[in-house]
PDB file of N, CA and C in Angstrom:
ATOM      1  N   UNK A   1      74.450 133.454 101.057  1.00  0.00           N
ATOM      2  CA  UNK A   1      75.744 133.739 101.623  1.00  0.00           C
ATOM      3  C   UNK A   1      76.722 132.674 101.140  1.00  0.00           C
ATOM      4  N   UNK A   2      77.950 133.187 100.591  1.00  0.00           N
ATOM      5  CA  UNK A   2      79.181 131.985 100.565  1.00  0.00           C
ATOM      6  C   UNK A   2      79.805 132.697 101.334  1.00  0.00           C
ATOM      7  N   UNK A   3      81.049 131.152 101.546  1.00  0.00           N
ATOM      8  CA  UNK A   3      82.084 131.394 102.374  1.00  0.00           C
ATOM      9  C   UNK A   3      83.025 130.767 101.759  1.00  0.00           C
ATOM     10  N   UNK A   4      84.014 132.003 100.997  1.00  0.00           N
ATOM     11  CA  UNK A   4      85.350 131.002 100.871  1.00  0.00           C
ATOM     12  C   UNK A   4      86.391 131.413 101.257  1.00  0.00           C
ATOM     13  N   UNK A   5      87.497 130.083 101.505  1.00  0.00           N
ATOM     14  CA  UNK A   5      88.540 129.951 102.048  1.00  0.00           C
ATOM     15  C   UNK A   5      89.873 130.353 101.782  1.00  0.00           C
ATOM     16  N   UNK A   6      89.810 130.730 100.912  1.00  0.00           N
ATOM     17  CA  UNK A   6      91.090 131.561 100.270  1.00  0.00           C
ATOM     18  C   UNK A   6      91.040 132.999  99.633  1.00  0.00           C
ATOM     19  N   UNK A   7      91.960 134.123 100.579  1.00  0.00           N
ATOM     20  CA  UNK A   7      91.745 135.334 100.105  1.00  0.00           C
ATOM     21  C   UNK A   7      91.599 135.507  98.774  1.00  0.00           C
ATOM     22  N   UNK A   8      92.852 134.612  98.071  1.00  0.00           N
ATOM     23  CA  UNK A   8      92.820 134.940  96.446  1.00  0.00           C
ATOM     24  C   UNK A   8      91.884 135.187  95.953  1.00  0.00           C
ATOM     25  N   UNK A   9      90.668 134.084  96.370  1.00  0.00           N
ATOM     26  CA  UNK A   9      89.880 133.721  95.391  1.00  0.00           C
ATOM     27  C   UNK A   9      88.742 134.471  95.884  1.00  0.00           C
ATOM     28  N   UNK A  10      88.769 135.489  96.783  1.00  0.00           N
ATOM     29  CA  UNK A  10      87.577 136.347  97.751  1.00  0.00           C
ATOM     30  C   UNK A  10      88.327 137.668  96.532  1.00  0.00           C
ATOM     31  N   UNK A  11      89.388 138.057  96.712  1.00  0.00           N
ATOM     32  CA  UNK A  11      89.639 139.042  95.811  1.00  0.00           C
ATOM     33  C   UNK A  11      89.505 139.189  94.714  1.00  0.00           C
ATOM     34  N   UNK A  12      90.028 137.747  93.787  1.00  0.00           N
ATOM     35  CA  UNK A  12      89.387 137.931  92.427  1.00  0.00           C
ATOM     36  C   UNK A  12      88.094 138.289  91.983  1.00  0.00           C
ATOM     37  N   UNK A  13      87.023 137.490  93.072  1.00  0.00           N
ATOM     38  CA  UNK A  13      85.443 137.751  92.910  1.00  0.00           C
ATOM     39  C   UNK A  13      85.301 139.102  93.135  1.00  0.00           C
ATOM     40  N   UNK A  14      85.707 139.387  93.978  1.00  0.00           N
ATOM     41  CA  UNK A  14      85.037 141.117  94.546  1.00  0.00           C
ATOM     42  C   UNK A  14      85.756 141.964  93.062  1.00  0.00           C
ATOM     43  N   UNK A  15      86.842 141.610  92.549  1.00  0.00           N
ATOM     44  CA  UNK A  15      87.494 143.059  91.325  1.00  0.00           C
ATOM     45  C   UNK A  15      86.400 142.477  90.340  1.00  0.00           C
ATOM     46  N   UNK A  16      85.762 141.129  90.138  1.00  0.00           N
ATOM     47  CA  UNK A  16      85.530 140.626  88.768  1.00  0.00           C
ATOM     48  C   UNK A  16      84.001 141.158  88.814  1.00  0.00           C
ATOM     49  N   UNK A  17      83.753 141.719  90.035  1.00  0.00           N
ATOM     50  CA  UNK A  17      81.665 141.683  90.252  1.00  0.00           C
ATOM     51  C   UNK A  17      81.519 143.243  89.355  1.00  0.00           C
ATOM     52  N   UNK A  18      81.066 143.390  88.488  1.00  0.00           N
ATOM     53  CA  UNK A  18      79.269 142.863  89.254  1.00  0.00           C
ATOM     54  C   UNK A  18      78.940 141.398  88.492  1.00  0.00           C
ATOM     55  N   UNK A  19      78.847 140.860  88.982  1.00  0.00           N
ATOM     56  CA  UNK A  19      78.428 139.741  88.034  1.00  0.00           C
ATOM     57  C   UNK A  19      76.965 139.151  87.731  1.00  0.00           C
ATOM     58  N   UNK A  20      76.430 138.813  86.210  1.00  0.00           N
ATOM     59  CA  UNK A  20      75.233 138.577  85.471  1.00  0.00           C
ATOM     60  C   UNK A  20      74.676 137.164  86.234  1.00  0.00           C
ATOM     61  N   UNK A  21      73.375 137.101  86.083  1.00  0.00           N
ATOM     62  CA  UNK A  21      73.061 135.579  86.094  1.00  0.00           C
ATOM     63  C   UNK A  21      71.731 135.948  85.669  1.00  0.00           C
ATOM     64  N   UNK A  22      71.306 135.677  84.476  1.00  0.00           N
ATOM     65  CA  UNK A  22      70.039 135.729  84.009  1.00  0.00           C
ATOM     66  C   UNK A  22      69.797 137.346  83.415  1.00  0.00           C
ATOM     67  N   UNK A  23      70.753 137.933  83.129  1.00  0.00           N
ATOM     68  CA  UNK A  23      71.010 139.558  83.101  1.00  0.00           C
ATOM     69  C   UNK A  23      69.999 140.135  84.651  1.00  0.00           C
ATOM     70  N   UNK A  24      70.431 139.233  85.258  1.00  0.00           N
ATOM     71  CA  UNK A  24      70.230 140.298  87.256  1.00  0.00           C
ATOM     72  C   UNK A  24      71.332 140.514  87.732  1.00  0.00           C
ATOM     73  N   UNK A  25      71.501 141.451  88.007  1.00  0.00           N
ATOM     74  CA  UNK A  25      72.627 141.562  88.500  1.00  0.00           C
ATOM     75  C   UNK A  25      73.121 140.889  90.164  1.00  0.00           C
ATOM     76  N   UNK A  26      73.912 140.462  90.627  1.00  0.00           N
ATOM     77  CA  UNK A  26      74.708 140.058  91.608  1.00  0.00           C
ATOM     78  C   UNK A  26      75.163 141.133  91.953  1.00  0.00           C
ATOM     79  N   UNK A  27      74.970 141.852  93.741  1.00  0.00           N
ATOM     80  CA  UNK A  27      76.181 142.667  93.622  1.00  0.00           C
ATOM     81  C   UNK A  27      76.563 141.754  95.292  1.00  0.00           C
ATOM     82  N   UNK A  28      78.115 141.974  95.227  1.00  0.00           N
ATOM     83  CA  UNK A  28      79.007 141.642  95.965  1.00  0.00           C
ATOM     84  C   UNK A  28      79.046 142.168  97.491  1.00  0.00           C
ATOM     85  N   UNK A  29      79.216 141.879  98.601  1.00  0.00           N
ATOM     86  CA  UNK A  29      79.938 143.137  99.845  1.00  0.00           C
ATOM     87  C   UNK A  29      80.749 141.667 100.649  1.00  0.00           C
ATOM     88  N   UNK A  30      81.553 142.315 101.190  1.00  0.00           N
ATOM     89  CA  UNK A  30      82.448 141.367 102.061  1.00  0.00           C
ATOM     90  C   UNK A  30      82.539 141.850 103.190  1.00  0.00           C
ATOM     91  N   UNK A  31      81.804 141.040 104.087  1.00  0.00           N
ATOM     92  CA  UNK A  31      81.355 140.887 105.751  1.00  0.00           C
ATOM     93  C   UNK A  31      81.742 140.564 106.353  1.00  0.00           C
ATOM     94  N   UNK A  32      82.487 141.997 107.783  1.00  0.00           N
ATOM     95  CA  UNK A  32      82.842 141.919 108.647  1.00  0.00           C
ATOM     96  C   UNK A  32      83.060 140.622 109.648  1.00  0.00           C
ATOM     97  N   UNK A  33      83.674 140.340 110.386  1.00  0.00           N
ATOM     98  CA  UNK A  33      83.253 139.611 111.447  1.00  0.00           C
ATOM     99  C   UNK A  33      82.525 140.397 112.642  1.00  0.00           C
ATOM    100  N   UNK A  34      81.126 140.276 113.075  1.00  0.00           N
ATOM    101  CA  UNK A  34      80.104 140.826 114.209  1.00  0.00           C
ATOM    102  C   UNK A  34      79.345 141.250 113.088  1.00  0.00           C
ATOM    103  N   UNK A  35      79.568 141.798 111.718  1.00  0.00           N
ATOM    104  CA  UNK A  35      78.614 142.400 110.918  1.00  0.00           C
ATOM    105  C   UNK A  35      77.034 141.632 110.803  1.00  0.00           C
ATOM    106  N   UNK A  36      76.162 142.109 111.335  1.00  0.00           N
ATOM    107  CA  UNK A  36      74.641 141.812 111.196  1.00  0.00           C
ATOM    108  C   UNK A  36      74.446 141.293 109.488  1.00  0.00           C
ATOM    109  N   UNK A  37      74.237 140.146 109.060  1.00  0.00           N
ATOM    110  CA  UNK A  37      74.005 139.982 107.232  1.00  0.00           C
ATOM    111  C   UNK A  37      72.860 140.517 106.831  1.00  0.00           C
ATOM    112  N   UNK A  38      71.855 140.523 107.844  1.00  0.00           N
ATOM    113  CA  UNK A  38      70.219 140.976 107.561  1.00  0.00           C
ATOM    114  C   UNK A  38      70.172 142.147 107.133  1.00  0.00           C
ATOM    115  N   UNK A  39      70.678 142.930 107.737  1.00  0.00           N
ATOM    116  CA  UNK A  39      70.788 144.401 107.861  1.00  0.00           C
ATOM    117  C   UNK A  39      71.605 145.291 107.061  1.00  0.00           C
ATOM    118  N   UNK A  40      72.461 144.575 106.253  1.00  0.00           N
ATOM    119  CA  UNK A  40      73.382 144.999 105.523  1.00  0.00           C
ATOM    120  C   UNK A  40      73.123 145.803 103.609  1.00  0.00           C
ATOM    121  N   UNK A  41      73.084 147.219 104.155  1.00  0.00           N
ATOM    122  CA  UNK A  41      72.253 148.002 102.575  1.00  0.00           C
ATOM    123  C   UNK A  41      73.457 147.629 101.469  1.00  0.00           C
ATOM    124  N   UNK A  42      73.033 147.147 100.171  1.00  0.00           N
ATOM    125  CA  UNK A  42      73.875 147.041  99.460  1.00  0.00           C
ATOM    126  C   UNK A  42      72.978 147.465  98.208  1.00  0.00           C
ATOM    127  N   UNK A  43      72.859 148.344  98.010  1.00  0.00           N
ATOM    128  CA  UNK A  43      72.457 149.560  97.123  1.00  0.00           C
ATOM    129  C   UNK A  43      73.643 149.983  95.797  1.00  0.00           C
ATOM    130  N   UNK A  44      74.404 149.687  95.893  1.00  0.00           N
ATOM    131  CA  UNK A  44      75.650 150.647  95.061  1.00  0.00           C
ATOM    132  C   UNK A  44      76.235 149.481  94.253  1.00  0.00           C
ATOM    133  N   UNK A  45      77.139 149.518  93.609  1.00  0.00           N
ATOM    134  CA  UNK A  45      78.299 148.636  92.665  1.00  0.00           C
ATOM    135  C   UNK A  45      78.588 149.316  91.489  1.00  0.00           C
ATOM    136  N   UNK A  46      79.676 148.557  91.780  1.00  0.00           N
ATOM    137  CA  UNK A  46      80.651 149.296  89.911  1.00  0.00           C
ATOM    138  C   UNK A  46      80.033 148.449  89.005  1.00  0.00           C
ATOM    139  N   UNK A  47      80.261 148.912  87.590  1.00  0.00           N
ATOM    140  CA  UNK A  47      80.002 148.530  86.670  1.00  0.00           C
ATOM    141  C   UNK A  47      80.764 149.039  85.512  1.00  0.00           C
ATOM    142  N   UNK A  48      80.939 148.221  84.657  1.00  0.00           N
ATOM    143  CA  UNK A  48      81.826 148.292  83.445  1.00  0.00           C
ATOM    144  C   UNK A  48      80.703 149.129  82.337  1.00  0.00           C
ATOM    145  N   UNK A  49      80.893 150.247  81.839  1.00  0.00           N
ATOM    146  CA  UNK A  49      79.714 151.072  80.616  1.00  0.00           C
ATOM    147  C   UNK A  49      80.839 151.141  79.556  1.00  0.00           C
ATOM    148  N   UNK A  50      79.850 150.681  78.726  1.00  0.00           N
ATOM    149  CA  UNK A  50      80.796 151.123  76.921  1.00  0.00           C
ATOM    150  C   UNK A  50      79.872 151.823  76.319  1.00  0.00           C
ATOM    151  N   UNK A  51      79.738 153.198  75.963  1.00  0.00           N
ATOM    152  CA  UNK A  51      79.673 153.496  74.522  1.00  0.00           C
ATOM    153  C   UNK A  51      80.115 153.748  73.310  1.00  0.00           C
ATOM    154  N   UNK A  52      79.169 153.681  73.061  1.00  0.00           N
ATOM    155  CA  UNK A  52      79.410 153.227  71.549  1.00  0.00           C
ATOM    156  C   UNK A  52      79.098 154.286  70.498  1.00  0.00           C
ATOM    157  N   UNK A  53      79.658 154.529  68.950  1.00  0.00           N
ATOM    158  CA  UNK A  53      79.194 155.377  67.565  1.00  0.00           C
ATOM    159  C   UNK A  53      79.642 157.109  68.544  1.00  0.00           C
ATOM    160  N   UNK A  54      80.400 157.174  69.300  1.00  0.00           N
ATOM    161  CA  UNK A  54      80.814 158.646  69.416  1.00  0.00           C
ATOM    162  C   UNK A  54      81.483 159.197  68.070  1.00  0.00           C
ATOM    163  N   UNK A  55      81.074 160.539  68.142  1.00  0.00           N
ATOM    164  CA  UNK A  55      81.984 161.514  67.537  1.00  0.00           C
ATOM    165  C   UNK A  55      83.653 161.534  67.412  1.00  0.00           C
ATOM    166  N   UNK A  56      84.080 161.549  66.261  1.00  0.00           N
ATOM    167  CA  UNK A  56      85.672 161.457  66.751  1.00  0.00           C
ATOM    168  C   UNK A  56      86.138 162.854  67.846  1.00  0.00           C
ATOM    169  N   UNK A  57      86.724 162.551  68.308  1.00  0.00           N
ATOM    170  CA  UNK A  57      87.199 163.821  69.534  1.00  0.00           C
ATOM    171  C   UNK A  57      86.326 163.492  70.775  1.00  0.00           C
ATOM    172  N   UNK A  58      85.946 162.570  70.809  1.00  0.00           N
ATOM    173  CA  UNK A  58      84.445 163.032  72.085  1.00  0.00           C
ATOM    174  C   UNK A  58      85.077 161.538  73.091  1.00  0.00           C
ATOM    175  N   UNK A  59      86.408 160.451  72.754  1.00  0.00           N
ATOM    176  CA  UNK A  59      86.702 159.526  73.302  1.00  0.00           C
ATOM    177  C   UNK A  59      88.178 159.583  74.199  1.00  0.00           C
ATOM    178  N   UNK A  60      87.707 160.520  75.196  1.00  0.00           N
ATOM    179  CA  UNK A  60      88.810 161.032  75.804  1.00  0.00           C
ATOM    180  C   UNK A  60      87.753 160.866  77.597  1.00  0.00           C
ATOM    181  N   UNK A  61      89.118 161.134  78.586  1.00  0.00           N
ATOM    182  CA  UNK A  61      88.949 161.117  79.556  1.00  0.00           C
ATOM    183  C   UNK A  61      87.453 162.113  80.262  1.00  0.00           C
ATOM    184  N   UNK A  62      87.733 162.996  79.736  1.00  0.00           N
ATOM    185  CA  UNK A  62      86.656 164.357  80.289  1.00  0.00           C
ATOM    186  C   UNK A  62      85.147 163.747  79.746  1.00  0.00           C
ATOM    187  N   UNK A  63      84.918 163.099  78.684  1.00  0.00           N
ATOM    188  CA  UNK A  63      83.522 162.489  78.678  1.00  0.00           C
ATOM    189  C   UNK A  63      83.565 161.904  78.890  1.00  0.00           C
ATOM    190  N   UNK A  64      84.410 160.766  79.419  1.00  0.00           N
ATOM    191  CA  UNK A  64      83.886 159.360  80.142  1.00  0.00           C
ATOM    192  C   UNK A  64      83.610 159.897  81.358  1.00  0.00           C
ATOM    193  N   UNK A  65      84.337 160.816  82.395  1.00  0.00           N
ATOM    194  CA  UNK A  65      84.011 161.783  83.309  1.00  0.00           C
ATOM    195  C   UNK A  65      82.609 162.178  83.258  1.00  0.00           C
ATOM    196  N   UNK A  66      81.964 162.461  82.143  1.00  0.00           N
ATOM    197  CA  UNK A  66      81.014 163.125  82.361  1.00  0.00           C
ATOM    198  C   UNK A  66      79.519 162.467  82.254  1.00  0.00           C
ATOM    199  N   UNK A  67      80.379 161.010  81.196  1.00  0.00           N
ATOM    200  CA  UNK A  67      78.869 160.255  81.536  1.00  0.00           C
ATOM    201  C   UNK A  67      79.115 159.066  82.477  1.00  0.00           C
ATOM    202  N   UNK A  68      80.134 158.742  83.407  1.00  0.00           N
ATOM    203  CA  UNK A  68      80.518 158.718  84.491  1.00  0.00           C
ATOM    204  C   UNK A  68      79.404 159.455  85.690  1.00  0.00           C
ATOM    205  N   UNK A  69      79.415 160.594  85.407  1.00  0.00           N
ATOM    206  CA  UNK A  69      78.922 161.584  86.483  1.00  0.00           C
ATOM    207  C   UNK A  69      77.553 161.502  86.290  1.00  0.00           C
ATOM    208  N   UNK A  70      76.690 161.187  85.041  1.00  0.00           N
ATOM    209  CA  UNK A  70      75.197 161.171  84.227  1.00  0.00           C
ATOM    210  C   UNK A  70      74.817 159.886  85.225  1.00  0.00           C
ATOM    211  N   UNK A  71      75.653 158.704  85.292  1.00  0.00           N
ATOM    212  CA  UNK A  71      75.300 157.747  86.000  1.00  0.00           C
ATOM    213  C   UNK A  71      75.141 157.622  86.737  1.00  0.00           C
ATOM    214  N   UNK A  72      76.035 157.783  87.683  1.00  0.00           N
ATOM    215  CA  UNK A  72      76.754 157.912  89.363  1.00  0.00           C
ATOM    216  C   UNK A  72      77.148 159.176  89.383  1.00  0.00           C
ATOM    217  N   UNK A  73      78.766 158.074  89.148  1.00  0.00           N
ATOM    218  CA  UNK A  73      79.885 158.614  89.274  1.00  0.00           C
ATOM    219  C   UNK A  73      80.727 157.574  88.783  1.00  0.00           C
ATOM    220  N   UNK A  74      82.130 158.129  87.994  1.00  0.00           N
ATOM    221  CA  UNK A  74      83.350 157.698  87.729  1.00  0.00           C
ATOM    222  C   UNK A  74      84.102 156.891  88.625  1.00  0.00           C
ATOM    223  N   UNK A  75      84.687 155.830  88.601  1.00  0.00           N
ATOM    224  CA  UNK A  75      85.690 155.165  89.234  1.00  0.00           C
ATOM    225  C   UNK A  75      86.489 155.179  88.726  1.00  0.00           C
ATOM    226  N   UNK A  76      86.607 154.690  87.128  1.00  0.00           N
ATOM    227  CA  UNK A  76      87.909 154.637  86.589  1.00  0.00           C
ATOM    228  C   UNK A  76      87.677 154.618  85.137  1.00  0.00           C
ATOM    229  N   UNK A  77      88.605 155.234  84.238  1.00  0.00           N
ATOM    230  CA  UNK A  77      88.542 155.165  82.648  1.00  0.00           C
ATOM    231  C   UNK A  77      89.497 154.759  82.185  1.00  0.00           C
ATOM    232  N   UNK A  78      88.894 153.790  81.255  1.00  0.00           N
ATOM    233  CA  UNK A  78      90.262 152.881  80.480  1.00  0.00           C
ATOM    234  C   UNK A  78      90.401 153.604  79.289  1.00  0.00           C
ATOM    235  N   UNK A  79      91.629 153.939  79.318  1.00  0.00           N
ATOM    236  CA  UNK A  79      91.593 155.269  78.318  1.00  0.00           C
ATOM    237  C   UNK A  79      92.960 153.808  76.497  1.00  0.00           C
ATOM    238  N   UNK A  80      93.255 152.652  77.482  1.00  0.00           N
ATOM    239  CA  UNK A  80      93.661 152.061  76.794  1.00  0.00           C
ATOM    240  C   UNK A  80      92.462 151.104  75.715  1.00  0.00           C
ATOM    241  N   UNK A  81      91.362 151.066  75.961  1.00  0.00           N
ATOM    242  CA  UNK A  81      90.336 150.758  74.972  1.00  0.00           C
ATOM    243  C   UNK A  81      89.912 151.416  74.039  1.00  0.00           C
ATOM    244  N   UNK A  82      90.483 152.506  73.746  1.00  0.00           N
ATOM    245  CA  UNK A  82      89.328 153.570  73.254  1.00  0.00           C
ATOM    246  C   UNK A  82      89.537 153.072  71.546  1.00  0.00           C
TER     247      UNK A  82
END
């Protein structure tokens, strides 16, 4: 468990996670006040996916959607990387 003292720096961590250490992953949750820590399922997290050697035409929104969806699910596509 940490505890830090400044929202800023609670927000930057939580947008910047999932974060590596040894390629294990870290995943993040930010706890209530009364929230039980023991008990707390943290099963899920975002993650940043790149592929890579596509087809030209195939680097558009609707397949990141779709291997988005192969994974999970989609949160968000940076359609400014492509």
């Amino acid at each position: 468990m940490v505890q830090l003292f400044h929202n800023c720096n609670l927000e930057r961590i939580l947008e910047g996670s999932a974060w590596l250490l040894d390629t294990n992953m870290i995943i993040l949750k930010k706890v209530t006040v009364g929230e039980d820590q023991v008990v707390i399922l943290m099963t899920m997290t975002n993650i940043c996916v790149q592929v890579h050697q596509l087809p030209f035409g195939f680097v558009d929104t609707s397949v990141g959607a779709l291997v988005g969806r192969h994974i999970c699910m989609m949160v968000k596509y940076d359609d400014e990387n492509n």
